[in-house]
Protein backbone atom coordinates (compact mmCIF):
# COMPACT_ATOMS: atom_id res chain seq x y z
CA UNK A 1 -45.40 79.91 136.06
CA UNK A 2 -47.89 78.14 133.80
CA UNK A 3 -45.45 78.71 130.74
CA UNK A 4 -42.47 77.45 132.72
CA UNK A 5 -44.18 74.23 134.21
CA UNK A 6 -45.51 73.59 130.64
CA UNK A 7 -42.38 73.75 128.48
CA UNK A 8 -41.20 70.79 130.79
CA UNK A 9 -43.64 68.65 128.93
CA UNK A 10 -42.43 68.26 125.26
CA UNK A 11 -39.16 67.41 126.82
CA UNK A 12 -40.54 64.99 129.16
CA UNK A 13 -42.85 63.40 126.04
CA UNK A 14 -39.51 63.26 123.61
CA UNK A 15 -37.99 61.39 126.43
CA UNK A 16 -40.32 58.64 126.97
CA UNK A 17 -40.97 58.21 123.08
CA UNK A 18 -36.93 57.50 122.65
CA UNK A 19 -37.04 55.70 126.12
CA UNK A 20 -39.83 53.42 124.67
CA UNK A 21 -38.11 53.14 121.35
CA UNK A 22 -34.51 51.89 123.26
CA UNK A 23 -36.53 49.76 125.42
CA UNK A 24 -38.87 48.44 121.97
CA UNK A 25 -35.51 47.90 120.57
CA UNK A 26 -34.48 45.39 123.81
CA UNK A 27 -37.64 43.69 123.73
CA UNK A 28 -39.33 44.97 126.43
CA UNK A 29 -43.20 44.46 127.06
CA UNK A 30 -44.20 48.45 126.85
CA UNK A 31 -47.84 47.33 127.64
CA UNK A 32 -47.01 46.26 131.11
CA UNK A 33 -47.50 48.56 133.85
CA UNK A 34 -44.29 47.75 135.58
CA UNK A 35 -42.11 48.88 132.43
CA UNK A 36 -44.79 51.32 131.35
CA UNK A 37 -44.17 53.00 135.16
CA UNK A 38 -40.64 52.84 135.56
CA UNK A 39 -40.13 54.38 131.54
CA UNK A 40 -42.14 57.64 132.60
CA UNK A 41 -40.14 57.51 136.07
CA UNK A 42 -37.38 57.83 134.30
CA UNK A 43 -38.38 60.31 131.58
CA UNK A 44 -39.50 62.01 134.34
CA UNK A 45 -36.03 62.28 136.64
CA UNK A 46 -34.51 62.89 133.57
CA UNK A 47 -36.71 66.56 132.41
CA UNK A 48 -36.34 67.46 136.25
CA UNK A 49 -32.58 66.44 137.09
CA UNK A 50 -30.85 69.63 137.72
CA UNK A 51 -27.73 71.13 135.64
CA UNK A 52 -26.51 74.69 136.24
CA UNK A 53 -29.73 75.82 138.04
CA UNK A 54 -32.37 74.77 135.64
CA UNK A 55 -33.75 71.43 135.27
CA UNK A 56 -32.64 69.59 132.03
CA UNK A 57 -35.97 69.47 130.23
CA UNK A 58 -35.39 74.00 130.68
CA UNK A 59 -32.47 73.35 128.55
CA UNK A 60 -34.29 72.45 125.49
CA UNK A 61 -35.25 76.46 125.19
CA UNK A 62 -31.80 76.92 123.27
CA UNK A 63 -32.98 74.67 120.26
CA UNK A 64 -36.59 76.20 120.50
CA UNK A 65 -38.29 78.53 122.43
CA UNK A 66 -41.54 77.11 121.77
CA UNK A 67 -42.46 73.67 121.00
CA UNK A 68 -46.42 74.20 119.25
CA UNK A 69 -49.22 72.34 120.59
CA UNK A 70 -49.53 70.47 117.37
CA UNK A 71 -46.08 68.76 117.63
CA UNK A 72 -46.97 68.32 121.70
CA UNK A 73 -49.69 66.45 121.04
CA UNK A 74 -48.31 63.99 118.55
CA UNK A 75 -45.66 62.87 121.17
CA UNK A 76 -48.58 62.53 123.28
CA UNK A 77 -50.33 60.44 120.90
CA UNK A 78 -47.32 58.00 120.48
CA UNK A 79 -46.54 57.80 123.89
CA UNK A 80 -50.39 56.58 124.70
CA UNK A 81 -50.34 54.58 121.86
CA UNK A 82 -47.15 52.74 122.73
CA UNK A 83 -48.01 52.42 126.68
CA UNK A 84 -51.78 51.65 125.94
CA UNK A 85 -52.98 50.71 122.29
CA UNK A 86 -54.79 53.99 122.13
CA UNK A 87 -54.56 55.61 118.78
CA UNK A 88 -55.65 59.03 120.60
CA UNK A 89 -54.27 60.48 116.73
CA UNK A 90 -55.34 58.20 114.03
CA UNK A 91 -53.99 58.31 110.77
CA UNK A 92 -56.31 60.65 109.35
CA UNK A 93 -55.55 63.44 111.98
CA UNK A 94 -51.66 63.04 111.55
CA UNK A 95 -51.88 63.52 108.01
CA UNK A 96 -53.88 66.36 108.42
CA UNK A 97 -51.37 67.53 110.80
CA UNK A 98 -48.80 67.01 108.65
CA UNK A 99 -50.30 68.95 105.65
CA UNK A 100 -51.69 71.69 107.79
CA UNK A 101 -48.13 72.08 109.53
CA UNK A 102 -46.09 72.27 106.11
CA UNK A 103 -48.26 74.70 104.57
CA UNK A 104 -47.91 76.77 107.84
CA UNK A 105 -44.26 76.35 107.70
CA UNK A 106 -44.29 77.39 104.01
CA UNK A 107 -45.78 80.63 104.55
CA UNK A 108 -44.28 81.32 107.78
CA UNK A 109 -40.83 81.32 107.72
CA UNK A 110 -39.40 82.09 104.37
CA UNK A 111 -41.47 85.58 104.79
CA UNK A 112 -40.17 85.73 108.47
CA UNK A 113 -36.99 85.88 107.67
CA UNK A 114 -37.27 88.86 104.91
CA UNK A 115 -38.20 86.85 101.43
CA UNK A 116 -40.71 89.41 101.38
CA UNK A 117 -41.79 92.82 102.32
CA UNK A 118 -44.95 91.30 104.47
CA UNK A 119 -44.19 89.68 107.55
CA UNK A 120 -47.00 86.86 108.51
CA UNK A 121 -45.86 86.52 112.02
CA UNK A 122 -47.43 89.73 112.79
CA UNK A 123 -51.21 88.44 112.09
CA UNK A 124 -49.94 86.34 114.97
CA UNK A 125 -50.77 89.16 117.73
CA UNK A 126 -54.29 90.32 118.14
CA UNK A 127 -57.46 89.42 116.57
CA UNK A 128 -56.31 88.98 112.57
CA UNK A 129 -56.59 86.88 109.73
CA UNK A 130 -55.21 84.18 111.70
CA UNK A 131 -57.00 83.52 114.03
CA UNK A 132 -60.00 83.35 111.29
CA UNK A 133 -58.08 80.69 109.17
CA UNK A 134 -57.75 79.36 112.29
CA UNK A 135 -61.39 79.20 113.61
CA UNK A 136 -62.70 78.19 110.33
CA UNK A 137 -60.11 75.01 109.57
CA UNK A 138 -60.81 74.06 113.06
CA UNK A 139 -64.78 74.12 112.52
CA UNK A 140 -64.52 72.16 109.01
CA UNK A 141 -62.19 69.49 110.56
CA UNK A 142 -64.85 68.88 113.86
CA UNK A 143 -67.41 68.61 110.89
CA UNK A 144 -65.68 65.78 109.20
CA UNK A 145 -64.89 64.37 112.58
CA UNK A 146 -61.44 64.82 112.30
CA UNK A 147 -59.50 64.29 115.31
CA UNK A 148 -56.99 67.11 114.70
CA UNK A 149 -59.83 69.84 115.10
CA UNK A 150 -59.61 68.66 118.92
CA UNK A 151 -55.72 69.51 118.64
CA UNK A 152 -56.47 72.78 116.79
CA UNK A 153 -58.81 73.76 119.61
CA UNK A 154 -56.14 72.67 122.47
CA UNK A 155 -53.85 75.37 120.65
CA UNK A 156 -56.25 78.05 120.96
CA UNK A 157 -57.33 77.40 124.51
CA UNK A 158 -53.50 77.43 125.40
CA UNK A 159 -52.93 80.28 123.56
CA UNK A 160 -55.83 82.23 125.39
CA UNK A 161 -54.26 80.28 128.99
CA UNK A 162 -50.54 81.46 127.88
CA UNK A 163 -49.03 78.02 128.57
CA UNK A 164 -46.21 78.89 126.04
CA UNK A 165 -44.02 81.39 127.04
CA UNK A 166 -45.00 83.37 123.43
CA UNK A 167 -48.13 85.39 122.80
CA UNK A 168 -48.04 84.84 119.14
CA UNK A 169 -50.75 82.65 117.90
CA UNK A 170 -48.34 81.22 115.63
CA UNK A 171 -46.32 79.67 117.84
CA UNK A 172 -48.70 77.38 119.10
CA UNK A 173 -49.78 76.51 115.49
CA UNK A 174 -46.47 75.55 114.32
CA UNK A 175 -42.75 75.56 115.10
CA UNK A 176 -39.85 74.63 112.86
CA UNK A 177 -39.52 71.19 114.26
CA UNK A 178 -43.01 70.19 113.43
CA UNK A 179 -42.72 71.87 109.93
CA UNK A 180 -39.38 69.57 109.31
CA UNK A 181 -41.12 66.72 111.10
CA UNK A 182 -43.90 67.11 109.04
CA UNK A 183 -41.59 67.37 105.61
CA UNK A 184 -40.55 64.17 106.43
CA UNK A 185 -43.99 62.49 107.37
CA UNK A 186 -45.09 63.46 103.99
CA UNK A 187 -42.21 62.58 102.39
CA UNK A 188 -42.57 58.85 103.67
CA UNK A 189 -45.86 58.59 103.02
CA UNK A 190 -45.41 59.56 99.35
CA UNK A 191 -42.48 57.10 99.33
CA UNK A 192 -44.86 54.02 100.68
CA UNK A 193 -47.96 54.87 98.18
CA UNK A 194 -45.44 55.00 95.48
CA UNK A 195 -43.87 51.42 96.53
CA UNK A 196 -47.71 50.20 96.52
């Protein structure tokens, strides 16, 4: 039940991020409460409105079964921002996001889908390498005080709470979406320090 009530929220956060960009684009006040409300109202009626059985934010499991906590909590992070001027990601902690996310995507999927003979998704079940790399990134990141240790932890803890409906470690790490989205974060970013 925890999975199922929890892969409603990605859906719901993509909604009110392209709900506040429409509304951005109209001129709307997104720091108000009234507009701030009736935006996550909607986003909210929209996830849960019913087609064929299963609420439309359920219907987002054909593109990808699991959305990782990484790419969760940057929607989170945008939404907050937009609604309240609260950088709960600064720019530090996306870029590490981004750079943590692409080199996870880099040697997870081409060797996933048979590049090679060794298979990196399996380290993602049971105590492995993994969840070593994992532990140890997340402990130098808290060090610096970098904000996406915090995110790195949230993946654990709902990896040992099963809010994704996986029990691979990797899918709460990274999914394809963030490893694209993240492709393209870096991609701008080089683009803007090279029009400096």
């Amino acid at each position: 039940m925890t999975a199922w009530a929890f892969s409603l929220v990605f859906p719901f956060l993509l909604t009110a991020v392209l709900l506040q960009a429409i509304a951005a684009a109209w001129g709307v006040n997104l720091k108000s409460r009234a507009p701030a409300l009736m935006l996550v109202l909607i986003a909210a009626c929209l996830v849960l409105v019913p087609v064929k059985g299963l609420p439309l934010g359920r219907w987002m499991i054909s593109f990808n079964a699991n959305f990782s906590i990484p790419l969760t909590a940057i929607l989170f992070s945008r939404v907050v921002d937009r609604f309240f001027g609260i950088r709960v990601l600064d720019e530090r902690a996306v870029s590490t996001c981004w750079f943590i996310s692409l080199t996870a995507g880099i040697v997870l999927y081409p060797m996933a889908l048979g590049l090679t003979r060794w298979d990196p998704y399996a380290a993602g079940w049971g105590f492995s390498w993994l969840f070593v790399i994992a532990f140890a990134v997340t402990v130098i990141l808290l060090a610096v005080k970098n904000r996406f240790g915090i995110v790195l932890i949230a993946a654990i803890l709902a990896y040992n709470l099963g809010f994704l409906e996986s029990t691979n470690l990797w899918d709460y790490l990274v999914d394809p979406f963030l490893a694209v989205t993240a492709c393209v974060g870096i991609g701008a970013k080089c683009r803007a320090r090279s029009a400096e």
